[in-house]
Protein backbone atom coordinates (compact mmCIF):
# COMPACT_ATOMS: atom_id res chain seq x y z
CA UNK A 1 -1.57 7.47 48.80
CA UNK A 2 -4.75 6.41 46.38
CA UNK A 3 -2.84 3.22 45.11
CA UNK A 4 -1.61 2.33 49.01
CA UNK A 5 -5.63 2.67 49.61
CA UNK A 6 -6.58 0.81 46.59
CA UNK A 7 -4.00 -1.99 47.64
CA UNK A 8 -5.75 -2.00 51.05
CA UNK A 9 -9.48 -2.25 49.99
CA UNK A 10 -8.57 -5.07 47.94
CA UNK A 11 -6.89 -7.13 50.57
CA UNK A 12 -9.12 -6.21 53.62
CA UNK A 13 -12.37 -5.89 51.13
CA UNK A 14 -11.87 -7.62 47.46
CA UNK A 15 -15.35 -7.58 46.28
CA UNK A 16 -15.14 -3.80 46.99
CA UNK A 17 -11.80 -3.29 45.56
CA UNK A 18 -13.19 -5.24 42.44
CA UNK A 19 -16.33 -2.61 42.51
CA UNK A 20 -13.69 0.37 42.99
CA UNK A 21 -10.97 -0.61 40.06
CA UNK A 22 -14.59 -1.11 37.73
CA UNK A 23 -15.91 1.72 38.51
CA UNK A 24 -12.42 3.92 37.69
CA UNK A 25 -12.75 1.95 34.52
CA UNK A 26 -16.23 3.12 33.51
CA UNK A 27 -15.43 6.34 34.54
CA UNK A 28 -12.48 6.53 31.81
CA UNK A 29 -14.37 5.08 28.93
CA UNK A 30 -17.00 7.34 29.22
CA UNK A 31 -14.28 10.11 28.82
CA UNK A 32 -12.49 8.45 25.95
CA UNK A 33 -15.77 7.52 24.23
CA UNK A 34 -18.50 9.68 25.86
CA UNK A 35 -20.74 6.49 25.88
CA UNK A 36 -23.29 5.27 28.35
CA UNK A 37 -22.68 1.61 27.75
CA UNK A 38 -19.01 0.67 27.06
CA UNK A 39 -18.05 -2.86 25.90
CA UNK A 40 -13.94 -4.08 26.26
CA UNK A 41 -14.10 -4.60 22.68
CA UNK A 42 -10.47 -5.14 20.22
CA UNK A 43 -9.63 -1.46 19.75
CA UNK A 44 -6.24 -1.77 22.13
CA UNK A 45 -5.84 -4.97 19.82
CA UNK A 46 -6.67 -4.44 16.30
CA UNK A 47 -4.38 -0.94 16.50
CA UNK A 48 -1.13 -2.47 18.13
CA UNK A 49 -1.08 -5.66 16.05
CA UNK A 50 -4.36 -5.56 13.48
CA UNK A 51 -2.92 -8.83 11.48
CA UNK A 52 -2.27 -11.10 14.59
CA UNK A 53 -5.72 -9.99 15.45
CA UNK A 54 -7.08 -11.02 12.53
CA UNK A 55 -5.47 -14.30 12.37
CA UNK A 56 -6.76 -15.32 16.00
CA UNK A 57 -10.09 -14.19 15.52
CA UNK A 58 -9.75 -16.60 12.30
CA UNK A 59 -9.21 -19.83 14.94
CA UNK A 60 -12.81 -19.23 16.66
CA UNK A 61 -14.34 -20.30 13.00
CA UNK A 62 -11.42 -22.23 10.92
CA UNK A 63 -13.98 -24.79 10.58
CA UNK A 64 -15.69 -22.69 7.97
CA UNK A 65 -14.28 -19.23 7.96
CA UNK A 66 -18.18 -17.38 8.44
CA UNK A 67 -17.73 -13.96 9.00
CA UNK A 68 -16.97 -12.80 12.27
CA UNK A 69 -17.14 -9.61 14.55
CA UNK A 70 -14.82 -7.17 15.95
CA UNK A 71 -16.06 -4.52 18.51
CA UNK A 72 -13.60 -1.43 18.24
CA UNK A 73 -14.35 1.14 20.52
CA UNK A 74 -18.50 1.28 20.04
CA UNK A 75 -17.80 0.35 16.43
CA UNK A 76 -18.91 -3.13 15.26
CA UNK A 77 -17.43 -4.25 12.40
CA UNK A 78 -17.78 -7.10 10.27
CA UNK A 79 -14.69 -9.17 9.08
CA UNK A 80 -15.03 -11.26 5.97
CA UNK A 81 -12.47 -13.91 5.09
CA UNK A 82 -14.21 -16.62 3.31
CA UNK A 83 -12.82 -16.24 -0.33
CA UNK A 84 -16.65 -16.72 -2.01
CA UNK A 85 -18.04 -14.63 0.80
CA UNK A 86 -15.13 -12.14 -0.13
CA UNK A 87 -16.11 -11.83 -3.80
CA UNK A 88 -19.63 -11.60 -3.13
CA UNK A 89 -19.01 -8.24 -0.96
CA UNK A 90 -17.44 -7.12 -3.76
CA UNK A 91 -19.99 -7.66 -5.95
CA UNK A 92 -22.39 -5.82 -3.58
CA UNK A 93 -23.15 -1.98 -4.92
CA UNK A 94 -26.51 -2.00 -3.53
CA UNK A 95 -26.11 -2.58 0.36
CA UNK A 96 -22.39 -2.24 1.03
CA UNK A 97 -21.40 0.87 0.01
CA UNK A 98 -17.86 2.91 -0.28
CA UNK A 99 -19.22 6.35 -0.53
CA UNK A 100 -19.55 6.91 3.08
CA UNK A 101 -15.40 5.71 3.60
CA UNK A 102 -14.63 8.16 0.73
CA UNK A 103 -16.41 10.92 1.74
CA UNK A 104 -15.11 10.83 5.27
CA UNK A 105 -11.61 10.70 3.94
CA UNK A 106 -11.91 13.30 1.65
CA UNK A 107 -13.04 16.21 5.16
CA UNK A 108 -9.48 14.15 6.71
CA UNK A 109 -8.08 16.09 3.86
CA UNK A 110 -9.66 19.17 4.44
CA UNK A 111 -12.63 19.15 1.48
CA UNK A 112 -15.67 21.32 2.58
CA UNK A 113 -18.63 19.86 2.35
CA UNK A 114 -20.07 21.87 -1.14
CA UNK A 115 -16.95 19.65 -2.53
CA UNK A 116 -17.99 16.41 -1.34
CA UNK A 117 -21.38 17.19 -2.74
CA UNK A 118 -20.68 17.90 -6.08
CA UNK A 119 -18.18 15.66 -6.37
CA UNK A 120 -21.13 12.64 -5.52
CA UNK A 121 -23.86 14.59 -7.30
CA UNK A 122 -24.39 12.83 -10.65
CA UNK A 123 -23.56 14.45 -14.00
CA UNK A 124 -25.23 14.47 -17.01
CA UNK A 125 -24.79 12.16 -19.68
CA UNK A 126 -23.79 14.50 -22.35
CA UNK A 127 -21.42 16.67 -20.59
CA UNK A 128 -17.72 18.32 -22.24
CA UNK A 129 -14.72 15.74 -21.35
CA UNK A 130 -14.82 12.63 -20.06
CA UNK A 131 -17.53 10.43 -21.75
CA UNK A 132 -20.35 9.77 -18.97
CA UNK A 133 -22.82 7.55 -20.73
CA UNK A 134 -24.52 6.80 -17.80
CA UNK A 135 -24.82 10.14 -15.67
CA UNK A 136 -22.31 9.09 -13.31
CA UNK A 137 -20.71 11.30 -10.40
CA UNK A 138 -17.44 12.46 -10.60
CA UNK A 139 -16.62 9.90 -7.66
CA UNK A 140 -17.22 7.23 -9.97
CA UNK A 141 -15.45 9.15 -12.82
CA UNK A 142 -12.28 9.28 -11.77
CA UNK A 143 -11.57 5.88 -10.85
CA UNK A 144 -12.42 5.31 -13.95
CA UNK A 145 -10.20 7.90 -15.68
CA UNK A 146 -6.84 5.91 -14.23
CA UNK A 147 -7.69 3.12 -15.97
CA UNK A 148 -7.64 4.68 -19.55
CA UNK A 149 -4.08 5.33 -18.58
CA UNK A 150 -3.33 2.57 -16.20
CA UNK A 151 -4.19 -0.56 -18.26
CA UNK A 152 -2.27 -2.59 -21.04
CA UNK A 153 -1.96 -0.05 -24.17
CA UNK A 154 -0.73 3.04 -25.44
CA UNK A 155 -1.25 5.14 -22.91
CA UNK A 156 0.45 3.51 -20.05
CA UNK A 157 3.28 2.32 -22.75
CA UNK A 158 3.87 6.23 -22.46
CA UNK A 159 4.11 6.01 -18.32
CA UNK A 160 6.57 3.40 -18.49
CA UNK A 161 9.08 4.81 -21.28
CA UNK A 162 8.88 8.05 -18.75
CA UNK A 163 9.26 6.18 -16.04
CA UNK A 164 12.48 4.55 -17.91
CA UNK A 165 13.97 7.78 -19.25
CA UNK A 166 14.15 9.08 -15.30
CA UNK A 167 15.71 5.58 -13.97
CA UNK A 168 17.76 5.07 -16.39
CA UNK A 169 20.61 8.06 -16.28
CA UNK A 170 20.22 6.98 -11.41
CA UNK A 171 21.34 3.64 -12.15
CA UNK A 172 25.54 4.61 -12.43
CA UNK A 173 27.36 4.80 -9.78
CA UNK A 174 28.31 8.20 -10.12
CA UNK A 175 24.35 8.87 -9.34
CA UNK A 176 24.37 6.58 -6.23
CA UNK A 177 26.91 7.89 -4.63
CA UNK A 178 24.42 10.34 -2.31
CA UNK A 179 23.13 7.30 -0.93
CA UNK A 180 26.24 5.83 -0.07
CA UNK A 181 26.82 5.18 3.83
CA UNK A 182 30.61 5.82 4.76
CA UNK A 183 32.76 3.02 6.80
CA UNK A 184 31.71 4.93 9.76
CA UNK A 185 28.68 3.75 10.05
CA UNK A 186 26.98 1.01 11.59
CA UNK A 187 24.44 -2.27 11.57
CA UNK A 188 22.90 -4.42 13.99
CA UNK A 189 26.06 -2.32 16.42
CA UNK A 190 28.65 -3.76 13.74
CA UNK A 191 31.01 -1.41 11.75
CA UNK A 192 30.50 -1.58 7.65
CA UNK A 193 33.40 -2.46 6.14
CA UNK A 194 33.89 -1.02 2.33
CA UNK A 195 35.45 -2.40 -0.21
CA UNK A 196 37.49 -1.32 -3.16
CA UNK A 197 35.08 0.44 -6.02
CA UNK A 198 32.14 -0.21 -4.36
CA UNK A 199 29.17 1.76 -2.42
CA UNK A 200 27.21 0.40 0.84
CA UNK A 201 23.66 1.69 0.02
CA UNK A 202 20.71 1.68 2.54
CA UNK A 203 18.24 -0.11 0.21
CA UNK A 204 15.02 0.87 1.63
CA UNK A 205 16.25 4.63 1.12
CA UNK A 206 17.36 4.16 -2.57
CA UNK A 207 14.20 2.41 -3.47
CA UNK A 208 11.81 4.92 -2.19
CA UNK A 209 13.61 7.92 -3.45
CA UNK A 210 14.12 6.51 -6.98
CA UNK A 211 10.54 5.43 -7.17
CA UNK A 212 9.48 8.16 -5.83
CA UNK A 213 10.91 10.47 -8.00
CA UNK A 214 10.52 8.81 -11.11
CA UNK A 215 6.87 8.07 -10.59
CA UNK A 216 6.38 11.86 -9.48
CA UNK A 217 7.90 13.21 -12.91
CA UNK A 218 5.71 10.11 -14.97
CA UNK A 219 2.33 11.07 -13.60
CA UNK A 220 3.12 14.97 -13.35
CA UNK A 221 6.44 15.77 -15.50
CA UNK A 222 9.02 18.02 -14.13
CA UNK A 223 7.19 20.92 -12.77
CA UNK A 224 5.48 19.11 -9.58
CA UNK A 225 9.31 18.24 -8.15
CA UNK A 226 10.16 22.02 -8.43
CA UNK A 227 7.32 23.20 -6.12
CA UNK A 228 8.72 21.94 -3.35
CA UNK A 229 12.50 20.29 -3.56
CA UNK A 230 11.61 17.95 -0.05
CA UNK A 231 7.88 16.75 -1.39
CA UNK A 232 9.76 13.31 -2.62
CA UNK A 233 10.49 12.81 1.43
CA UNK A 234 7.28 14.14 2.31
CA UNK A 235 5.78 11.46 0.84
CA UNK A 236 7.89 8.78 1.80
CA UNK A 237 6.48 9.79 5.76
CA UNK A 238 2.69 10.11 4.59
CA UNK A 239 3.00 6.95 2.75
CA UNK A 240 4.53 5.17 5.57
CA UNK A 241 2.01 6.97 8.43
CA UNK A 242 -1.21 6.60 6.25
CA UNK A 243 -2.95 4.00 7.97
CA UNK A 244 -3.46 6.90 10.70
CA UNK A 245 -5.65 9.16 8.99
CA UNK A 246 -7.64 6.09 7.53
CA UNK A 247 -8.71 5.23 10.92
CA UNK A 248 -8.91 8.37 12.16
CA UNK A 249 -6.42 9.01 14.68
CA UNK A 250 -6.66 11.79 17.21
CA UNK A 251 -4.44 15.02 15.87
CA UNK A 252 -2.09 15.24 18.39
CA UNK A 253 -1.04 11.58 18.18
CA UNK A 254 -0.86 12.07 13.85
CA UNK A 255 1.28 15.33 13.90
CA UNK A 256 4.09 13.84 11.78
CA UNK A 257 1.30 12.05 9.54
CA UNK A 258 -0.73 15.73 9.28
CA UNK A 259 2.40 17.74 8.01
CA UNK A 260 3.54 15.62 5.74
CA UNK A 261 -0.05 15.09 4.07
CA UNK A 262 0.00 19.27 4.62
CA UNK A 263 3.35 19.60 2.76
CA UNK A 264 1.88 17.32 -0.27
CA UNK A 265 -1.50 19.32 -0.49
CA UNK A 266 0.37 22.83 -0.42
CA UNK A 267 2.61 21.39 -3.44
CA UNK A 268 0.03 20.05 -5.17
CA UNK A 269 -1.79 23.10 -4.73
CA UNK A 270 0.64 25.27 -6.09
CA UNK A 271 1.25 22.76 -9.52
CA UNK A 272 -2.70 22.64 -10.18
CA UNK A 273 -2.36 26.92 -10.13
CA UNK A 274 0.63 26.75 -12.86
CA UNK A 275 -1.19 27.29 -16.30
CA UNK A 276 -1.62 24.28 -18.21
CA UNK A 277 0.56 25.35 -21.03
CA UNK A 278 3.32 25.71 -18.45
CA UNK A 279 3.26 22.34 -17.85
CA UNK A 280 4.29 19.45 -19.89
CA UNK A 281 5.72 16.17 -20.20
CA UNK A 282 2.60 14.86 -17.61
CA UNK A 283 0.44 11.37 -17.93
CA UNK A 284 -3.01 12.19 -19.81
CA UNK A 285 -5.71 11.94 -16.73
CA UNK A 286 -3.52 14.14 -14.69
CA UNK A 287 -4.81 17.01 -16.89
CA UNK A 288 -8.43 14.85 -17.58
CA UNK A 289 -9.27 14.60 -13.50
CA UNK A 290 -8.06 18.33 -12.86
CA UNK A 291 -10.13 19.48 -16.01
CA UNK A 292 -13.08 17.50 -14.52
CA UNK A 293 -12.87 19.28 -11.25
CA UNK A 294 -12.53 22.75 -12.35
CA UNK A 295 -16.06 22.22 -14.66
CA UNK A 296 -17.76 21.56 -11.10
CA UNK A 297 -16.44 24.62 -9.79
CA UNK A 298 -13.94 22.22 -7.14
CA UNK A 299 -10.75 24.21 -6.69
CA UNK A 300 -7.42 23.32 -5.78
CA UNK A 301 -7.39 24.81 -2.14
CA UNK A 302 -5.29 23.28 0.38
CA UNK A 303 3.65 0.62 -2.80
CA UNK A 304 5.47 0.99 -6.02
CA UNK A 305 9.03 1.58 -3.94
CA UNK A 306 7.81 -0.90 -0.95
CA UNK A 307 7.93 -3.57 -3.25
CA UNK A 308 10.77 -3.12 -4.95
CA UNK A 309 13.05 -3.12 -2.15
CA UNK A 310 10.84 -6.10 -0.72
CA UNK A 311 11.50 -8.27 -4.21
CA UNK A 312 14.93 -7.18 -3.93
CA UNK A 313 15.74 -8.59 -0.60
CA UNK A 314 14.17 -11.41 -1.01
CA UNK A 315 16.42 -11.86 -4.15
CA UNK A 316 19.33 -10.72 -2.62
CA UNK A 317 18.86 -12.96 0.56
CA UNK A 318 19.21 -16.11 -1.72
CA UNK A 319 22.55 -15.09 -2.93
CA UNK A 320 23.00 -15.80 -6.46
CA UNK A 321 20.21 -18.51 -7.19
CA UNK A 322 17.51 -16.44 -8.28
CA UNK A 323 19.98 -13.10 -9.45
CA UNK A 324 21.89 -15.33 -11.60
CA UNK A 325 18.55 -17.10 -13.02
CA UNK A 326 16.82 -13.49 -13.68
CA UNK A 327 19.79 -12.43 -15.86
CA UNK A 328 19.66 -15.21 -17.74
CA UNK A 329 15.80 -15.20 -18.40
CA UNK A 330 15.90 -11.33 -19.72
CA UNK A 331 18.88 -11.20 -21.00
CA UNK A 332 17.57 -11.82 -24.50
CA UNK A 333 15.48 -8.23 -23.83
CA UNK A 334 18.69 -6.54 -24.29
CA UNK A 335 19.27 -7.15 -28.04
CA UNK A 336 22.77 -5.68 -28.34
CA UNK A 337 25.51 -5.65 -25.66
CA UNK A 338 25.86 -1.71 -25.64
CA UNK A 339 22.52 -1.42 -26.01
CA UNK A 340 21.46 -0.19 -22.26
CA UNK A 341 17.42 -0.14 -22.58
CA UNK A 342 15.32 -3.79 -22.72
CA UNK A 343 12.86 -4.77 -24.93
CA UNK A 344 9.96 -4.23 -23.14
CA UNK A 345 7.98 -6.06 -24.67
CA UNK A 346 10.02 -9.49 -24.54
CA UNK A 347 10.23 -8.51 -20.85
CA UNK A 348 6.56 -8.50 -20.26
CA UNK A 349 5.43 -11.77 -21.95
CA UNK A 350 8.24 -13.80 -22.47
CA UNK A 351 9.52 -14.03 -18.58
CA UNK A 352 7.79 -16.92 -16.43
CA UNK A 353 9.74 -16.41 -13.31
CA UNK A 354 10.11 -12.68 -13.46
CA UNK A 355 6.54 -12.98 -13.07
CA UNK A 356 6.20 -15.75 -10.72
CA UNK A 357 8.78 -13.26 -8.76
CA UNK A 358 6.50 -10.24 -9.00
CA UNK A 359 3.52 -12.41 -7.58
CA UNK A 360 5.22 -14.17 -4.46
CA UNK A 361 6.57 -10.92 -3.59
CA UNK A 362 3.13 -9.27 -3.74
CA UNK A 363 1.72 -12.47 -2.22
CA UNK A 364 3.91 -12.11 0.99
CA UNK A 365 4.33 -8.54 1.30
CA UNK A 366 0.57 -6.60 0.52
CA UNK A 367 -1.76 -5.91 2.97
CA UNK A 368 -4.50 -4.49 0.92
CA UNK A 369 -8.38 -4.82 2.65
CA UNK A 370 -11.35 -2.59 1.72
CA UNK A 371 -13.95 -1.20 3.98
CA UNK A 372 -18.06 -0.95 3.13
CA UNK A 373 -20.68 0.73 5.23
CA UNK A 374 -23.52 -1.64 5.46
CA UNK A 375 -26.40 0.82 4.27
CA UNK A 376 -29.34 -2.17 5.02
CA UNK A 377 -29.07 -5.34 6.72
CA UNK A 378 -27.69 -8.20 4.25
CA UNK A 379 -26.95 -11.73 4.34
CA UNK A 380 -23.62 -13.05 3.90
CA UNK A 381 -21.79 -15.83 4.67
CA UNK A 382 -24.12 -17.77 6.39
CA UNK A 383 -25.15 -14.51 8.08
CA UNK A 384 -27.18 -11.16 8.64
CA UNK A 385 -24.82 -7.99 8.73
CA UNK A 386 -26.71 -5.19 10.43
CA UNK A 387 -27.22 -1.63 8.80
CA UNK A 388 -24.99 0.68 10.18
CA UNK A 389 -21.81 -1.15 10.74
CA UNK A 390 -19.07 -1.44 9.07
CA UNK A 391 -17.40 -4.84 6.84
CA UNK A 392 -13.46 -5.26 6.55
CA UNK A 393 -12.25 -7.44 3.48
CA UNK A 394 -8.85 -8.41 4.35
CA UNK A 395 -7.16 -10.03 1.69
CA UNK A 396 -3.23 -11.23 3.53
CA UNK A 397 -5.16 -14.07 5.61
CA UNK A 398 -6.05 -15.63 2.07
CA UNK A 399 -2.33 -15.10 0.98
CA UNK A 400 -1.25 -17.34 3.75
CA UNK A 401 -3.81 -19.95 3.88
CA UNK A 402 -2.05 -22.93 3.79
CA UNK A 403 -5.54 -24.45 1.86
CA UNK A 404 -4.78 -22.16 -0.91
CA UNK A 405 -0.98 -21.43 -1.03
CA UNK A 406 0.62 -23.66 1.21
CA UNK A 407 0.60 -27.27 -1.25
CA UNK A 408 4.24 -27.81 -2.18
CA UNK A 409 6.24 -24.73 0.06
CA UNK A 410 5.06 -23.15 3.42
CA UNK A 411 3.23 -20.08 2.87
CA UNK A 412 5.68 -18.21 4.98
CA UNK A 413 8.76 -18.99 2.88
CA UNK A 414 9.44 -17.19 -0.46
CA UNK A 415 9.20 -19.71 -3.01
CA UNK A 416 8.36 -18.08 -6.29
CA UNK A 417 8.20 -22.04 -7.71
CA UNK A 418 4.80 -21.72 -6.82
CA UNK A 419 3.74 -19.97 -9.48
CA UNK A 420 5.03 -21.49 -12.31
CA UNK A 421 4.14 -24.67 -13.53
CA UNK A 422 1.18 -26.25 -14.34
CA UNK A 423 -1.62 -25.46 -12.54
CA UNK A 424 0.06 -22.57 -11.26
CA UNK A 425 -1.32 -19.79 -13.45
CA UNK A 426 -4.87 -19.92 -10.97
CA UNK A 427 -2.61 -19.22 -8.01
CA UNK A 428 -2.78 -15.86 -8.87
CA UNK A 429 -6.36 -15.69 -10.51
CA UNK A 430 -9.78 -16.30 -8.83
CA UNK A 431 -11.52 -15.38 -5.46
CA UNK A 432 -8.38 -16.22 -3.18
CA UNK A 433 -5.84 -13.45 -4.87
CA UNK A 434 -6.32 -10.10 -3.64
CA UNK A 435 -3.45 -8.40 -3.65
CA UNK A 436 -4.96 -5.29 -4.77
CA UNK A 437 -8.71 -5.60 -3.43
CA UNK A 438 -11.56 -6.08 -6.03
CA UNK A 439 -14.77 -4.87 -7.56
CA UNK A 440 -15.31 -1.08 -7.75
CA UNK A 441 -12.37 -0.28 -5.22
CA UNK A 442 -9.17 -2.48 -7.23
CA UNK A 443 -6.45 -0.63 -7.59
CA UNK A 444 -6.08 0.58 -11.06
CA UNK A 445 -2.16 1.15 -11.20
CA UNK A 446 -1.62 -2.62 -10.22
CA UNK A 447 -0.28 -2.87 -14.20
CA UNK A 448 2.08 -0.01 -13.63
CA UNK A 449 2.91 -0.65 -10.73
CA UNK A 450 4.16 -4.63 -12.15
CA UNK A 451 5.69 -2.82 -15.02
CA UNK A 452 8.09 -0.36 -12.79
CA UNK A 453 8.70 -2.31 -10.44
CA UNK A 454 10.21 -5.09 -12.38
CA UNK A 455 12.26 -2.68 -14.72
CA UNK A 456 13.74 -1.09 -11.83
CA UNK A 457 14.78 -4.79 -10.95
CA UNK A 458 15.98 -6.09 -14.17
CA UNK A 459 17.80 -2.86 -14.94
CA UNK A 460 19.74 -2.41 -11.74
CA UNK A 461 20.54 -6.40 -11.57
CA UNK A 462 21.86 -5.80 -15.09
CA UNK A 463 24.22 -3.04 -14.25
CA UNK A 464 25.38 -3.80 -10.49
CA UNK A 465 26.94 -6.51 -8.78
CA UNK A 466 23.88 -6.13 -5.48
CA UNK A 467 25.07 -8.38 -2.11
CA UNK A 468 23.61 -7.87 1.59
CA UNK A 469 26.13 -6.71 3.98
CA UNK A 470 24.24 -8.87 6.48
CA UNK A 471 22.30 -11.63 4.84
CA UNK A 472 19.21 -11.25 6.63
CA UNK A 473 15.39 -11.21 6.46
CA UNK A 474 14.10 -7.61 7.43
CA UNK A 475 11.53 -7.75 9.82
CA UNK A 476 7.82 -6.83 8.66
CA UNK A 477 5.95 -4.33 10.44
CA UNK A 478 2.95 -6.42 10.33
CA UNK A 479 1.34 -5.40 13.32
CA UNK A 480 0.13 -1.82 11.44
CA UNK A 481 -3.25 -1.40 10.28
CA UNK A 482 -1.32 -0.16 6.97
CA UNK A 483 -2.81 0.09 3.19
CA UNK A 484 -1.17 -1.36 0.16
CA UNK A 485 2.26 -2.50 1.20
CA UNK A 486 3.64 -3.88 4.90
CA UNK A 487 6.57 -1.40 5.54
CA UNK A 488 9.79 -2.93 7.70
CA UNK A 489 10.23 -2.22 11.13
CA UNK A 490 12.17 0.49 12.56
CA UNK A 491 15.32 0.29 12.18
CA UNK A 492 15.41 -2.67 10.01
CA UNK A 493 16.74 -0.75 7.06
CA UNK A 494 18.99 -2.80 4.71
CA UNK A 495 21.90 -2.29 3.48
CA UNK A 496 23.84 -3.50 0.22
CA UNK A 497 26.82 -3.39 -1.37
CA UNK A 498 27.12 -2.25 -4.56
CA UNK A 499 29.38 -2.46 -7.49
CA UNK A 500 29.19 -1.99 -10.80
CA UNK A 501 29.11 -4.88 -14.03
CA UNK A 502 31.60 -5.14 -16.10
């Protein structure tokens, strides 16, 4: 009846059926938004598909790439993409601030208020623990405290020989068999046909689960995994679903998201209530950031395995070229024939395309971009970003700026070439490679994350014969606001074939 009516008015009357169907649309914002003066604004847009967004907003000023505006909801934010423009915002402590994104994502996981105080408040200079020459907060602390353990040296030397004694006895085929998908199944509405000694594998799965896993009993040793014997696939669904509580969404359109992130908290929970003598085998500032906490009186109430199995396929989908070239290149690491652990060392500084594989993989497939709060209006770019609003630094537009990457392959093929050879070595240095964001908010494990990563590779290429059942490109789920790592469509999983080396 109402849309026969609405039909009606418009033919017989259109400038009152216009007035009608505008109307019905005020009405509804000011439900959704309970706001006097509503704007269209990219909110439908930058959720559904936030890099194709981003990318056509880019056209309006290609010319020179000044900052830009989005209007999300009543939000105005401020998009940066100019790489100089970029770094400056980094360098920026005074007028584009973090603190505010932190705090609010420390209440999305449930931390009262007396918590997020203290936690900001600065400390004195001579406190117990952690050295604080400069009266910092405990906010400041801690990301400071990863990178003690994090970068080049003997500490994170210790993370990766943990992270090798777990991956090493999962890489037989004996321990892959759990993973193994029977004939029965299916791809793409095609049967998968097995062969003789050898295991199909969805690759995704084996990836996250053996990164997972590993990196759990690294960082906390063996006690966090017995809390709770499904946390490893707890995380693999908060890691995946995120981007949601980052941007806030509603509760009852997060309810996967929420229990997951509840199921981590409530295992994390009961490991920080274990006495510290009971637990052992755990990184250094696992112990230094809890013993932190507890001197404030804080208590414990309630893209490592994406890009593995993203350097993998892209290995895998070009056969033998780069598999065969990889061998080759760290063989040498292996300094006996029965000898089943690398040199690390020769791995990490005497393997050019290893490395030139780790950064075109990165390059293609992280979607890192920080977020300030603009605490007084500042110039930038050409122009004056108002107090109050917000600025997004998105870093995969710079990754595939033809300008930058696109001189000798196009930026959306995998060509690893890119980085070696002269010249190439400021590819991945400078204002135009953020894989990992920059200035206060750069993510400290991006050495351990390189280091497992590419053992995981080199190991498993050493031991197994790895071929696509389907030689195909997954298909990246670009079009999610997501942090760190793209994650592959829905159903896109990939399976491989596996046998082992002889």
């Amino acid at each position: 009846m109402l849309f026969e009516f609405l039909v009606d008015i418009s033919q017989t009357h259109p400038s009152l059926g216009a007035a009608i169907v505008a109307l019905g649309v005020l009405v509804a914002w000011r439900f959704w938004r309970f706001s006097i003066q509503p704007s269209p604004g990219h909110g439908g847009a930058f959720f559904s598909n936030t890099n194709a967004l981003l990318s056509r907003a880019q056209e309006y000023s290609k010319t020179d790439h000044s900052p830009f505006t989005l209007t999300i909801a009543n939000s105005l934010m401020y998009v940066i993409s100019r790489p100089q423009d970029i770094a400056e915002a980094y360098r920026n402590t005074e007028t584009l601030s973090f603190n505010e994104f932190a705090q609010t994502m420390m209440r999305a996981f449930g931390n009262t208020e007396s918590c997020i105080k203290a936690t900001f408040t600065p400390l004195s200079r001579d406190k117990p623990g952690f050295p604080n020459p400069r009266g910092k907060s405990l906010a400041t602390l801690v990301p400071q405290m990863p990178m003690h353990q994090l970068f080049p040296g003997d500490n994170l030397d210790f993370l990766e020989k943990q992270f090798l004694d777990c991956v090493t006895p999962r890489l037989n085929m004996a321990a892959l068999r759990p993973y193994q998908v029977r004939s029965s199944s299916t791809q793409g509405g095609n049967r998968i046909q097995e062969k003789e000694d050898a295991l199909v594998l969805p690759l995704m799965e084996w990836c996250s689960d053996v990164f997972t896993r590993a990196g759990q009993q690294a960082y906390f040793g063996p006690e966090l995994a017995n809390t709770d014997l499904t946390l490893a696939k707890s995380f693999f669904v908060f890691d995946d679903l995120s981007w949601q509580l980052l941007y806030q969404y509603p509760d009852f359109l997060a309810g996967e998201m929420r229990a997951s992130r509840d199921a981590i908290q409530r295992a994390l929970t009961t490991y920080v209530q274990l006495p510290q003598d009971q637990r052992h085998g755990d990184a250094w500032f696992t112990k230094a950031v809890e013993n932190e906490m507890r001197a404030l009186g804080i208590k414990s109430t309630p893209t490592h395995r994406k890009i593995s199995f993203w350097l993998l396929t892209y290995l895998l989908h070009h056969g033998l070229h780069y598999i065969n070239a990889i061998r080759t290149e760290t063989n040498p690491a292996f300094l006996t024939p029965t000898n089943p652990l690398p040199d690390l060392t020769y791995l990490h500084n005497h393997c050019p395309l290893l490395d030139a594989l780790w950064n075109e993989t990165i390059r293609m497939s992280t979607y890192s971009a920080s977020v300030r709060l603009i605490t007084a209006d500042t110039p930038l770019g050409g122009k004056i970003l108002r107090k109050g609003n917000r600025v997004l630094l998105p870093s995969r537009q710079l990754h595939f700026d033809p300008a930058f990457f696109g001189a000798d392959s196009p930026v959306d093929e995998f060509r690893p070439e890119r980085f070696v050879g002269k010249g190439s070595r400021n590819l991945a240095r400078g204002d135009v490679w953020r894989p990992f964001g920059g200035g206060v908010t750069m993510c400290p494990g991006r050495y351990v994350a390189k280091r497992f990563v590419l053992l995981f590779v080199v190991l498993v290429l050493r031991r197994f014969d790895v071929e696509m059942v389907e030689r195909r490109l997954p298909v990246a789920d670009v079009g999610k606001p997501v942090v760190g790592t793209v994650s592959m469509r829905e159903g896109e999983e990939v399976w491989v074939r596996v046998t082992e080396r002889v």
